[in-house]
N, C-alpha and C. Protein backbone atom coordinates (compact mmCIF):
# COMPACT_ATOMS: atom_id res chain seq x y z
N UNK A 1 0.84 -1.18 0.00
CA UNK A 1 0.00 0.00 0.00
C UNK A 1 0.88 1.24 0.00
N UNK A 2 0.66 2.34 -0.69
CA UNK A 2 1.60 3.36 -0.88
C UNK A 2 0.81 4.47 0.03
N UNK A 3 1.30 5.04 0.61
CA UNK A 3 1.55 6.36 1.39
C UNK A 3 0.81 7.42 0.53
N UNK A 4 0.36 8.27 0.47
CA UNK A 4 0.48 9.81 0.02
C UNK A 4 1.41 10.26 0.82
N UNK A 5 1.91 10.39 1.40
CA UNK A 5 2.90 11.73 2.29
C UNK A 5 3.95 10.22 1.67
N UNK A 6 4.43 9.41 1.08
CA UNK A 6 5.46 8.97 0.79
C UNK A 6 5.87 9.34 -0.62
N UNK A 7 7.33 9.43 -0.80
CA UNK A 7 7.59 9.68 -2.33
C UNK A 7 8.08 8.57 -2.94
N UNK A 8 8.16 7.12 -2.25
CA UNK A 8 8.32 6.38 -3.38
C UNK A 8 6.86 5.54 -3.65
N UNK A 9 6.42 5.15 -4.65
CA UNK A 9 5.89 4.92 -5.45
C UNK A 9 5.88 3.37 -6.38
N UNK A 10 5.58 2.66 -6.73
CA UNK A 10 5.53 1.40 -7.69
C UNK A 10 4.79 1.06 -8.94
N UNK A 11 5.52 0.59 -10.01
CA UNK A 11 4.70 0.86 -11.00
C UNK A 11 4.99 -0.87 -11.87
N UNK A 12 4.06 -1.46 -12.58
CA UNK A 12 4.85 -2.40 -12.95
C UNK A 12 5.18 -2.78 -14.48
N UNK A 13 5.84 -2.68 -15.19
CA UNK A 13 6.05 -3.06 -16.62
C UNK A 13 6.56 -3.89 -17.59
N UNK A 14 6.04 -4.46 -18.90
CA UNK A 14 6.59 -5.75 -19.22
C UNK A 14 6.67 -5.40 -20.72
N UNK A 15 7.14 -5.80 -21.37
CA UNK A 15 7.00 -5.45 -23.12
C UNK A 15 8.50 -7.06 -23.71
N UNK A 16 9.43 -7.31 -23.11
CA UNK A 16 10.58 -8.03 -23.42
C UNK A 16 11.03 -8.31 -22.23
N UNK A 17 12.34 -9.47 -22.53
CA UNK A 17 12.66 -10.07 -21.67
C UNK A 17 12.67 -9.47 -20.30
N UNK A 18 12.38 -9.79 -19.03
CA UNK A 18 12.88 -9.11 -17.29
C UNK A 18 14.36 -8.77 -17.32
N UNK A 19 14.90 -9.65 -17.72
CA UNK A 19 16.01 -9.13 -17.78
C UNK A 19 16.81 -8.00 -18.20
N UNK A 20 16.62 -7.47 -19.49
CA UNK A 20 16.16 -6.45 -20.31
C UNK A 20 15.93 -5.23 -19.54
N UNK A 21 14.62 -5.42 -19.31
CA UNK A 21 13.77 -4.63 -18.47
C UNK A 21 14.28 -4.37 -17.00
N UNK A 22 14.71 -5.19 -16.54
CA UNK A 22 15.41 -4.91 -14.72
C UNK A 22 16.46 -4.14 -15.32
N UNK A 23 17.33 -3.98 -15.86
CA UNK A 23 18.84 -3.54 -16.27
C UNK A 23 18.44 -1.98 -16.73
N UNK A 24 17.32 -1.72 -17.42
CA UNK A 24 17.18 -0.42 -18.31
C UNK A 24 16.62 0.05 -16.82
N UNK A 25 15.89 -0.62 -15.99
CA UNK A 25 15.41 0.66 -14.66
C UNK A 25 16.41 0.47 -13.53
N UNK A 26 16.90 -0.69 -13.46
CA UNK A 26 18.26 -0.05 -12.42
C UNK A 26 19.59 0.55 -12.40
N UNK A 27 19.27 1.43 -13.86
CA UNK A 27 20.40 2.16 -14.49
C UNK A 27 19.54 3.64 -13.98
N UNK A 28 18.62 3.70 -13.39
CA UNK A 28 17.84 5.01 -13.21
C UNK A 28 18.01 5.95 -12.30
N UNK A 29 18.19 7.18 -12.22
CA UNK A 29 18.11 8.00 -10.77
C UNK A 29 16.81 7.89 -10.32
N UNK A 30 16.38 7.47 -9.09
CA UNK A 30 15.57 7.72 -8.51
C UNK A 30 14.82 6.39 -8.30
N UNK A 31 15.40 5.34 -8.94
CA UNK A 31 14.71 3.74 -9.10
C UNK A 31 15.50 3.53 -7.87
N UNK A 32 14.43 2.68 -6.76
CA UNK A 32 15.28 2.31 -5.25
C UNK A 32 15.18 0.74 -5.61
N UNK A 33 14.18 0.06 -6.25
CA UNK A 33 14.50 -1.48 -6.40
C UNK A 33 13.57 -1.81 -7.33
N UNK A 34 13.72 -2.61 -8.06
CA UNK A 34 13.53 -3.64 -9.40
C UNK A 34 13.41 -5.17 -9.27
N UNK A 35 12.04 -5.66 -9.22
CA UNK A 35 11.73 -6.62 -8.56
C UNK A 35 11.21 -7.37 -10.34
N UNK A 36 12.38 -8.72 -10.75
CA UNK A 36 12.37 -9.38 -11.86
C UNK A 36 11.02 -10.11 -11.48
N UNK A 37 10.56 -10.86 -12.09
CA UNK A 37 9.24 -12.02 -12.44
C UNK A 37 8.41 -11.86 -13.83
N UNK A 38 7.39 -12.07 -13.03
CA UNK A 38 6.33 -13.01 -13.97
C UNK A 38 4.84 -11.93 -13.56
N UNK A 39 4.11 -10.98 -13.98
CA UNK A 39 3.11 -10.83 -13.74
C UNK A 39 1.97 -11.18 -14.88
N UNK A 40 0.47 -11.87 -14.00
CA UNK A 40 -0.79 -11.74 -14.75
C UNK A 40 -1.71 -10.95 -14.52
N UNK A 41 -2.73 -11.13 -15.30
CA UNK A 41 -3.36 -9.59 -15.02
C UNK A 41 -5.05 -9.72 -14.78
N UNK A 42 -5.64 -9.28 -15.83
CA UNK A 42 -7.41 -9.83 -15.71
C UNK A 42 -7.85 -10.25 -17.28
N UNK A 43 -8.55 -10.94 -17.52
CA UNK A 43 -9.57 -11.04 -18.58
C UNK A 43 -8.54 -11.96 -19.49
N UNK A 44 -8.21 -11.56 -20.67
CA UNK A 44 -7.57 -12.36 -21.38
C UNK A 44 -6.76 -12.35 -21.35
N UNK A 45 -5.63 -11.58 -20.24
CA UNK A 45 -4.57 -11.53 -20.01
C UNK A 45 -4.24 -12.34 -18.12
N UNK A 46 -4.60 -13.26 -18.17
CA UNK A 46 -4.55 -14.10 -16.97
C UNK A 46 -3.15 -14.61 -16.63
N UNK A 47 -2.58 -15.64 -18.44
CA UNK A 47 -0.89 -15.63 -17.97
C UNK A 47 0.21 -15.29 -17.54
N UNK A 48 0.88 -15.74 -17.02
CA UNK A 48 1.92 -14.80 -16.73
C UNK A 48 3.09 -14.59 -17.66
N UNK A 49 3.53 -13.30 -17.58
CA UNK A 49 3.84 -12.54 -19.11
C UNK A 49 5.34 -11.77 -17.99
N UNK A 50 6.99 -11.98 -18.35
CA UNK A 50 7.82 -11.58 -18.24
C UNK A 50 7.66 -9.68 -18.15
N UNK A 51 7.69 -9.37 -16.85
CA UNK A 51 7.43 -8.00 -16.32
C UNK A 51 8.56 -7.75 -15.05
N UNK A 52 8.46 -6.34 -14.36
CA UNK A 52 9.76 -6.10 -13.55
C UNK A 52 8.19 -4.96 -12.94
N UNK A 53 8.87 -5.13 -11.74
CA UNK A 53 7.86 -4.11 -10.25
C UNK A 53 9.34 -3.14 -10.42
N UNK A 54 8.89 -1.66 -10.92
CA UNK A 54 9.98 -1.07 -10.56
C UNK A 54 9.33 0.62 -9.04
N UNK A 55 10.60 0.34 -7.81
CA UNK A 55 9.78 1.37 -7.01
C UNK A 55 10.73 2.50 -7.08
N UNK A 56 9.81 3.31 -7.40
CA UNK A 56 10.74 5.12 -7.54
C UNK A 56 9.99 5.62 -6.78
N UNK A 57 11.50 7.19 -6.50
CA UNK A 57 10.93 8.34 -5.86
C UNK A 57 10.38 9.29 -6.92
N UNK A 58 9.14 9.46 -6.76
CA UNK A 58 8.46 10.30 -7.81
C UNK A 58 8.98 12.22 -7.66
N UNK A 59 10.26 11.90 -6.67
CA UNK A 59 10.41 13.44 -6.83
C UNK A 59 11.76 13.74 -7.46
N UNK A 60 12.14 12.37 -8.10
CA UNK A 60 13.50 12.41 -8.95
C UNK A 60 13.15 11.55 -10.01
N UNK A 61 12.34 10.98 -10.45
CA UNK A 61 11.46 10.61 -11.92
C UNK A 61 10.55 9.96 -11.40
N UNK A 62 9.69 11.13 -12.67
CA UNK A 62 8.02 11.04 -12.43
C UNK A 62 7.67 9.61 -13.26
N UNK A 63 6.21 9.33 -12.92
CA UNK A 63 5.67 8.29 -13.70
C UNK A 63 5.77 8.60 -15.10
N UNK A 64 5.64 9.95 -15.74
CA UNK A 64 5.39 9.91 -17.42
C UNK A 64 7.12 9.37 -17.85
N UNK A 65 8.18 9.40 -16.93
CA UNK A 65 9.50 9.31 -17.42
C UNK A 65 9.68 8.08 -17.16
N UNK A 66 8.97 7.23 -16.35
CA UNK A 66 9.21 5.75 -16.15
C UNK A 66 8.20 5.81 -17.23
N UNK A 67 7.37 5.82 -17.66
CA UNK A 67 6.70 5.24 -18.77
C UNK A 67 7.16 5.54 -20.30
N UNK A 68 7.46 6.58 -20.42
CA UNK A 68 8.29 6.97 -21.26
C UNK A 68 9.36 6.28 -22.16
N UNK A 69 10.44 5.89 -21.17
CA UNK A 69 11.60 4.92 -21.24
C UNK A 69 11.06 3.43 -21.64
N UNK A 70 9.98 3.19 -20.64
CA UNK A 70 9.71 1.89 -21.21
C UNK A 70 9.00 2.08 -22.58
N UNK A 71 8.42 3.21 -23.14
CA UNK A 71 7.61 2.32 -24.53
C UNK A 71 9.01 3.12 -25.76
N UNK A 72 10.27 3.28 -25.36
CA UNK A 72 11.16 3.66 -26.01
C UNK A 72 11.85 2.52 -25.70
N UNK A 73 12.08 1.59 -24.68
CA UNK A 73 13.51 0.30 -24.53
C UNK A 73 12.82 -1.15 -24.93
N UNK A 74 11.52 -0.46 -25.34
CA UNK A 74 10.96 -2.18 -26.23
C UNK A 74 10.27 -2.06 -27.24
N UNK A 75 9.52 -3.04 -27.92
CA UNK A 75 8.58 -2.66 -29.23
C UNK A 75 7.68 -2.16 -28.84
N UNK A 76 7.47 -1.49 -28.48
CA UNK A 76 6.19 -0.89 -28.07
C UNK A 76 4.79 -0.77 -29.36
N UNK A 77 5.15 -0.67 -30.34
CA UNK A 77 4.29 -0.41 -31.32
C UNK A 77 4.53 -1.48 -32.44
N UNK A 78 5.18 -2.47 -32.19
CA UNK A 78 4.88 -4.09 -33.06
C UNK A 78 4.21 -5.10 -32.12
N UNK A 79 3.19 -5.74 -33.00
CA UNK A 79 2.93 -6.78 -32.58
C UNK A 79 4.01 -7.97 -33.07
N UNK A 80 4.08 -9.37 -32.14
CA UNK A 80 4.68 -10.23 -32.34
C UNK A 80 4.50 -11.71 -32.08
N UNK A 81 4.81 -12.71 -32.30
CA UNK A 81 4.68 -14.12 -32.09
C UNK A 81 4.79 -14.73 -30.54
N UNK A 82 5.56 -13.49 -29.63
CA UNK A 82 5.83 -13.96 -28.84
C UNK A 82 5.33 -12.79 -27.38
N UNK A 83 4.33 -12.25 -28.33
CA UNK A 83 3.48 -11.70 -26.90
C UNK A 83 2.70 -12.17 -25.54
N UNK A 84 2.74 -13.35 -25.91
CA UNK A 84 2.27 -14.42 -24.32
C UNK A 84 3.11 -14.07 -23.73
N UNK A 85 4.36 -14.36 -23.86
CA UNK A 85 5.43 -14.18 -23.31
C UNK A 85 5.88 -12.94 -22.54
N UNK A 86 5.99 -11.84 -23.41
CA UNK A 86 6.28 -10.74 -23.79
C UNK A 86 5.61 -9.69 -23.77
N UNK A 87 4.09 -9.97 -23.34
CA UNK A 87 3.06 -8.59 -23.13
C UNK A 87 3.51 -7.26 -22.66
N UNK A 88 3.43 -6.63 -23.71
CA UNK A 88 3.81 -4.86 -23.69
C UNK A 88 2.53 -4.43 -23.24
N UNK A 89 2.58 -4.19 -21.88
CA UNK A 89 1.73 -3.60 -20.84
C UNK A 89 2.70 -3.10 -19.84
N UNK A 90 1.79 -1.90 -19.31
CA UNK A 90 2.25 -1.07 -17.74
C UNK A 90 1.14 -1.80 -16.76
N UNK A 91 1.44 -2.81 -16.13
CA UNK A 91 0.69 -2.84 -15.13
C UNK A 91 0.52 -1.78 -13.80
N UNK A 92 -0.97 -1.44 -12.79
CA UNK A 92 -1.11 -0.25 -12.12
C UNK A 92 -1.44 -0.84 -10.94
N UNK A 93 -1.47 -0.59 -10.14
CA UNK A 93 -2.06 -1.14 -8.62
C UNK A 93 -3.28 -0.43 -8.51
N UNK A 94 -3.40 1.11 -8.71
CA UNK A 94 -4.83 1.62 -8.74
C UNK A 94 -5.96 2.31 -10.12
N UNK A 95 -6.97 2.02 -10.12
CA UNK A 95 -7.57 2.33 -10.90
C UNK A 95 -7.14 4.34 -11.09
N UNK A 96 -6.86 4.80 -10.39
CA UNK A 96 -6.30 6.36 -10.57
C UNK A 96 -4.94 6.46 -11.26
N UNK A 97 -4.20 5.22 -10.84
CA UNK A 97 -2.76 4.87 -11.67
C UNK A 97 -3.22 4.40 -12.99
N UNK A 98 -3.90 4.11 -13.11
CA UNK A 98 -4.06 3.39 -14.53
C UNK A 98 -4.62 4.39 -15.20
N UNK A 99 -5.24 5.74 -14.84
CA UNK A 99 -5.79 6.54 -15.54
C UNK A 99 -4.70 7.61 -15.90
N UNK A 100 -3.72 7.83 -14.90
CA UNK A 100 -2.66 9.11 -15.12
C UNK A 100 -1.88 7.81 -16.58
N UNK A 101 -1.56 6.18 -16.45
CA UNK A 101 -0.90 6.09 -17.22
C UNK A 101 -1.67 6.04 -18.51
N UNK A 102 -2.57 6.10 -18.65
CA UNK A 102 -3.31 5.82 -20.26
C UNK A 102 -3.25 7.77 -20.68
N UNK A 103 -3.25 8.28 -20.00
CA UNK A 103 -3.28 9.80 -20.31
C UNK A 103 -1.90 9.81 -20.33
N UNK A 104 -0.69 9.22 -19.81
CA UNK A 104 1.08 9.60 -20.31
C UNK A 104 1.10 8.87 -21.69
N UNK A 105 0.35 8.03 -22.02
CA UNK A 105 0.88 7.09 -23.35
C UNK A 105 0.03 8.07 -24.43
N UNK A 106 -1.52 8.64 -24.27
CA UNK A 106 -1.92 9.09 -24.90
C UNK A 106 -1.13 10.30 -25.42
N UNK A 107 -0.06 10.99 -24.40
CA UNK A 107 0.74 12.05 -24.92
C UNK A 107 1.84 11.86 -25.38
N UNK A 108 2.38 10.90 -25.16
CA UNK A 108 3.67 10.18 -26.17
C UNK A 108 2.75 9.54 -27.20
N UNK A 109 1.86 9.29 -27.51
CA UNK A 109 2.01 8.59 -28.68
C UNK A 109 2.30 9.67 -29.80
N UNK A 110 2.25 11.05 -29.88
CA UNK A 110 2.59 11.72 -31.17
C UNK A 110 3.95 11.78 -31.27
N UNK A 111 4.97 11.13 -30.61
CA UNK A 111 6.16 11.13 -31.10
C UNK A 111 6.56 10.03 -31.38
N UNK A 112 5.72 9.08 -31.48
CA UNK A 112 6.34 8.02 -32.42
C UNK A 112 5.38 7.69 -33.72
N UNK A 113 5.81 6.87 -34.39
CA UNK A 113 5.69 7.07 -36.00
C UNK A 113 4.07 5.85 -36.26
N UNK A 114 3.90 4.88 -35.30
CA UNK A 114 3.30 3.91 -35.72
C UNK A 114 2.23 3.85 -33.89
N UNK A 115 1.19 3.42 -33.73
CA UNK A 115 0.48 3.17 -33.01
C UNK A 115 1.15 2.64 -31.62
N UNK A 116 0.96 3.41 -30.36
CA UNK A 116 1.43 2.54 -29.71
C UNK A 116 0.50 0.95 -29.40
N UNK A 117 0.68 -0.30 -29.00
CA UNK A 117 0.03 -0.90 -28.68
C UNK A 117 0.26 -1.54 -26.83
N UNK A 118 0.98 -0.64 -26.07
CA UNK A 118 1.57 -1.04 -24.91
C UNK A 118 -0.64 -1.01 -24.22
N UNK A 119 -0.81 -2.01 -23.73
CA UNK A 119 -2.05 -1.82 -22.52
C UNK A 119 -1.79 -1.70 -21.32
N UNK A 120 -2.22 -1.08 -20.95
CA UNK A 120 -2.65 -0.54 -19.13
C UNK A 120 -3.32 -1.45 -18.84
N UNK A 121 -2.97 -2.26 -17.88
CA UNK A 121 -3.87 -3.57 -17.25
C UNK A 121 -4.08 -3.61 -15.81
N UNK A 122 -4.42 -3.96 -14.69
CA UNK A 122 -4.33 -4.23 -13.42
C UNK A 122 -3.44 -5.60 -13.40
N UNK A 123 -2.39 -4.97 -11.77
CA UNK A 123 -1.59 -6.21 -11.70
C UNK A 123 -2.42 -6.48 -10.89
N UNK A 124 -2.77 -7.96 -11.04
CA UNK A 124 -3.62 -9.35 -10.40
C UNK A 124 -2.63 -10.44 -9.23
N UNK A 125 -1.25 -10.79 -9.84
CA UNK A 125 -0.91 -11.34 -10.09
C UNK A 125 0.85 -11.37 -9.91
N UNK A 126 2.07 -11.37 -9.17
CA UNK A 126 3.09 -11.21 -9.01
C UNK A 126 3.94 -12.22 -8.53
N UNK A 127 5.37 -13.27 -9.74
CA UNK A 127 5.82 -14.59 -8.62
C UNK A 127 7.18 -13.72 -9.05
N UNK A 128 7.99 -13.85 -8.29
CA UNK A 128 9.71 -13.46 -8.77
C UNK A 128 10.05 -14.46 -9.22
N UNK A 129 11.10 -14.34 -9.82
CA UNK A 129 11.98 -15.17 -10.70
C UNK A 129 13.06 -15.87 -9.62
N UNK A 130 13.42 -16.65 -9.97
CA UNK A 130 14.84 -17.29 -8.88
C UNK A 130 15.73 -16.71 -8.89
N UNK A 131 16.41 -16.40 -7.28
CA UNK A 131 17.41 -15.81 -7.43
C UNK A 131 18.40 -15.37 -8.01
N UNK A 132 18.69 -16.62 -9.07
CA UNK A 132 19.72 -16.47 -9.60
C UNK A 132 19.81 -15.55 -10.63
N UNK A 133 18.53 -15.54 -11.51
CA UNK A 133 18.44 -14.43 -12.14
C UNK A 133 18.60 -12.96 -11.86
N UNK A 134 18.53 -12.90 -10.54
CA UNK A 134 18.03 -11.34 -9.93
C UNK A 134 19.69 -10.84 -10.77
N UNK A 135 19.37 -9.35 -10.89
CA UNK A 135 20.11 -8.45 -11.63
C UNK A 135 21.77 -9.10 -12.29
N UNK A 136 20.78 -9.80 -13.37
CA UNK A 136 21.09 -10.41 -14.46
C UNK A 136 22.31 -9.95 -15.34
N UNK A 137 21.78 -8.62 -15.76
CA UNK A 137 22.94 -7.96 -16.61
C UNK A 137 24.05 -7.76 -16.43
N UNK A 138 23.78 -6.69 -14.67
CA UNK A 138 24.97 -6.20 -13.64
C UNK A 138 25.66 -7.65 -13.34
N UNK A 139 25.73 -8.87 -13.22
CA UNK A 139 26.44 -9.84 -12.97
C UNK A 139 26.75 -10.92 -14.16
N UNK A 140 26.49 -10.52 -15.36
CA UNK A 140 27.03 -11.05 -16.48
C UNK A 140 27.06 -10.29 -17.67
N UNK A 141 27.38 -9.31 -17.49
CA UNK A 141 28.05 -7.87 -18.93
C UNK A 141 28.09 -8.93 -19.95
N UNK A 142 29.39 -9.76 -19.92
CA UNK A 142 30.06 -10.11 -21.04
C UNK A 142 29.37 -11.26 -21.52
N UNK A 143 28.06 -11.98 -21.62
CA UNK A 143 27.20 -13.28 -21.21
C UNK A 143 26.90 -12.38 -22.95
N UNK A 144 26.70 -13.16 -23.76
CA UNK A 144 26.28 -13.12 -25.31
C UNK A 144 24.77 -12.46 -24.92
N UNK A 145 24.26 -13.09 -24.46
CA UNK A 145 22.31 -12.45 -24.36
C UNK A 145 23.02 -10.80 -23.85
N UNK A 146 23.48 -10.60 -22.58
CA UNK A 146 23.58 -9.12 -22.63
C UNK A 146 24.31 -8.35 -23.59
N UNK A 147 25.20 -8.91 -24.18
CA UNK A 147 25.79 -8.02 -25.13
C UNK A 147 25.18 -8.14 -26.16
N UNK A 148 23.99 -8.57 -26.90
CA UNK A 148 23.30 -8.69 -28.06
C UNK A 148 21.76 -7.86 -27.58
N UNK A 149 21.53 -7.90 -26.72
CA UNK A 149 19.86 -7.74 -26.36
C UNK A 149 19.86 -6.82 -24.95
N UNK A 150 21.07 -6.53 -23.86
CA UNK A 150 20.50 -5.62 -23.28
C UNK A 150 21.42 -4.14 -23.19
N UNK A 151 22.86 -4.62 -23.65
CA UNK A 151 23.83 -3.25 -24.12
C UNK A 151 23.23 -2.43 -24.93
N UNK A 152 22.39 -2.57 -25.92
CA UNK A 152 21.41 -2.16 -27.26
C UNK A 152 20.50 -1.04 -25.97
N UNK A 153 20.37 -1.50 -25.18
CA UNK A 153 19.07 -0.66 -24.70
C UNK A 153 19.72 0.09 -23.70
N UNK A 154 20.69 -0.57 -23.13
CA UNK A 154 21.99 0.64 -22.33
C UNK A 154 22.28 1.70 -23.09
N UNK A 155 22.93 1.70 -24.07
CA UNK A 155 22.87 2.69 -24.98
C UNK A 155 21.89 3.52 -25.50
N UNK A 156 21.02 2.76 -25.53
CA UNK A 156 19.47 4.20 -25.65
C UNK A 156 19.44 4.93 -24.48
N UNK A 157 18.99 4.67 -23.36
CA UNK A 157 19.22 4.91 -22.65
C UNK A 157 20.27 6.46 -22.68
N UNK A 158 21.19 5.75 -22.55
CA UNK A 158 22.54 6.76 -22.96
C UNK A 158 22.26 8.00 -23.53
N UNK A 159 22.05 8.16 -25.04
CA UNK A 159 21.75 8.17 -26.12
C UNK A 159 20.58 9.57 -25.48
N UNK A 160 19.71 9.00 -25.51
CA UNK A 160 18.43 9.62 -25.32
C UNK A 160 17.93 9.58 -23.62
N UNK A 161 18.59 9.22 -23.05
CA UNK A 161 17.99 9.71 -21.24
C UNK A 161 19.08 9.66 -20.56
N UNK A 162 20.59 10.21 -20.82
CA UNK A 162 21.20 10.58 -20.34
C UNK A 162 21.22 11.41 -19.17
N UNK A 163 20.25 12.17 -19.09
CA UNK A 163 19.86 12.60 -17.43
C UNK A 163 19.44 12.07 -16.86
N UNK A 164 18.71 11.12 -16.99
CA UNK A 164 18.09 9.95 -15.93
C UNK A 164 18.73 8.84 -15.68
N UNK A 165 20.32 8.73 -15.90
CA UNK A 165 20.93 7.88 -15.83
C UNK A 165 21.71 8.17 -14.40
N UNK A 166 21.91 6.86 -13.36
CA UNK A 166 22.51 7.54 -12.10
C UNK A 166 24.05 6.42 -12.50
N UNK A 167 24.94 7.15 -12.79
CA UNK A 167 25.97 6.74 -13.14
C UNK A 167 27.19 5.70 -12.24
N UNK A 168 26.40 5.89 -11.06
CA UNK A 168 27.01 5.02 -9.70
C UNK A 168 26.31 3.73 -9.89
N UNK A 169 25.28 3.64 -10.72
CA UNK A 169 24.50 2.22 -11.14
C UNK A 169 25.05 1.35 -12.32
N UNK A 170 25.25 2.22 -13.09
CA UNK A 170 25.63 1.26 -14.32
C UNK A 170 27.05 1.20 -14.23
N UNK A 171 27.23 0.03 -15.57
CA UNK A 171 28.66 -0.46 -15.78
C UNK A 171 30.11 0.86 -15.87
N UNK A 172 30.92 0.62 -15.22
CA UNK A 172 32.28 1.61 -15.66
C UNK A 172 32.28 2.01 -17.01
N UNK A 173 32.25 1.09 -18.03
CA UNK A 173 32.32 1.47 -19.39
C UNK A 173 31.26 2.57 -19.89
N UNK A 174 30.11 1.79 -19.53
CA UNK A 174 28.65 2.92 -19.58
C UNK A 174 28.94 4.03 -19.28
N UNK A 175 29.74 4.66 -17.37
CA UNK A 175 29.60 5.31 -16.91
C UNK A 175 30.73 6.55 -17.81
N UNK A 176 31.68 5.72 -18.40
CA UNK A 176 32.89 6.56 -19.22
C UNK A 176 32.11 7.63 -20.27
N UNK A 177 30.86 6.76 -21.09
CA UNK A 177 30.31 7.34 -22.45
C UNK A 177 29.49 8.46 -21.90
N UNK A 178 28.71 8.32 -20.25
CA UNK A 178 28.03 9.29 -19.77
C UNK A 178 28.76 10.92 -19.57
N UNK A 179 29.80 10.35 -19.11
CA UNK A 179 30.79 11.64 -18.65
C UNK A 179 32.43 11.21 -18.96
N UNK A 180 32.28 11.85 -20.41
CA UNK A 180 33.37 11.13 -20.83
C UNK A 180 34.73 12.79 -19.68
């Protein structure tokens, strides 16, 4: 249950692998923890679909900038073969969260070129992943899956949210391109 007089906050999101996804928000200022799994949701979305619980202080990035990032670090606007899997949704804990996020996507969608298709769903539904997975990237850089599928999105990141990057989080190398 979240506070009003508290500033951190939880939001939950899935579009590609957790892994992926844990690595692009614990590269964040203001992200305090990144919780990998599996969330399901309601109606035809019951399975559980590869998602990350990420909790921020909303007074060092707001929800439109956590949402933001995510429909920029995945497909957000292709459908694919492997959306069971892979459901590009923001899951919300409250029906008032789910309304500020369908009004942040409605205002990003004019900057991208093709429809978004990310859904706003209710999380139902939350198992973590096994330990071993937990922050995946940060303990295997050089592992072929991160250097093919989550360096790609480090670099956006980079690239394009270079201020929202807390440079005491990510890799040395990362941290060189931030402040060279």
């Amino acid at each position: 249950m979240q506070s009003t007089k508290s500033k951190l906050h939880k939001i939950a999101v899935g579009g590609g692998c957790h892994w992926c996804t844990e690595a692009v928000y614990q590269s964040l200022k203001g992200v305090s923890k990144v919780e990998q799994g599996f969330i399901s949701s309601s109606g035809s979305n019951t399975s559980f679909s590869e998602a990350v619980i990420v909790h921020f202080d909303k007074e060092v990035i707001g929800l439109a900038a956590i949402i933001e990032i995510h429909l920029h670090t995945h497909s957000s606007t292709s459908e694919h073969g492997m959306r069971s899997k892979y459901r590009s949704a923001v899951y919300t804990f409250s029906k008032d969260q789910a309304l500020d996020v369908e009004k942040i996507i409605n205002e990003l969608q004019e900057g991208f070129e093709h429809k978004i298709i990310t859904e706003v769903l209710p999380l139902v539904d939350f198992k973590s992943s096994e330990k071993q997975f937990a922050n995946y990237y940060f303990n295997n850089p050089q592992k072929p899956f991160c250097q093919n599928y989550i360096e790609p999105k480090i670099q956006l990141l980079l690239q394009r949210f270079s201020n929202r990057i807390d440079a005491n989080k990510i890799r040395r190398q990362d941290a060189v391109a931030l402040n060279p």
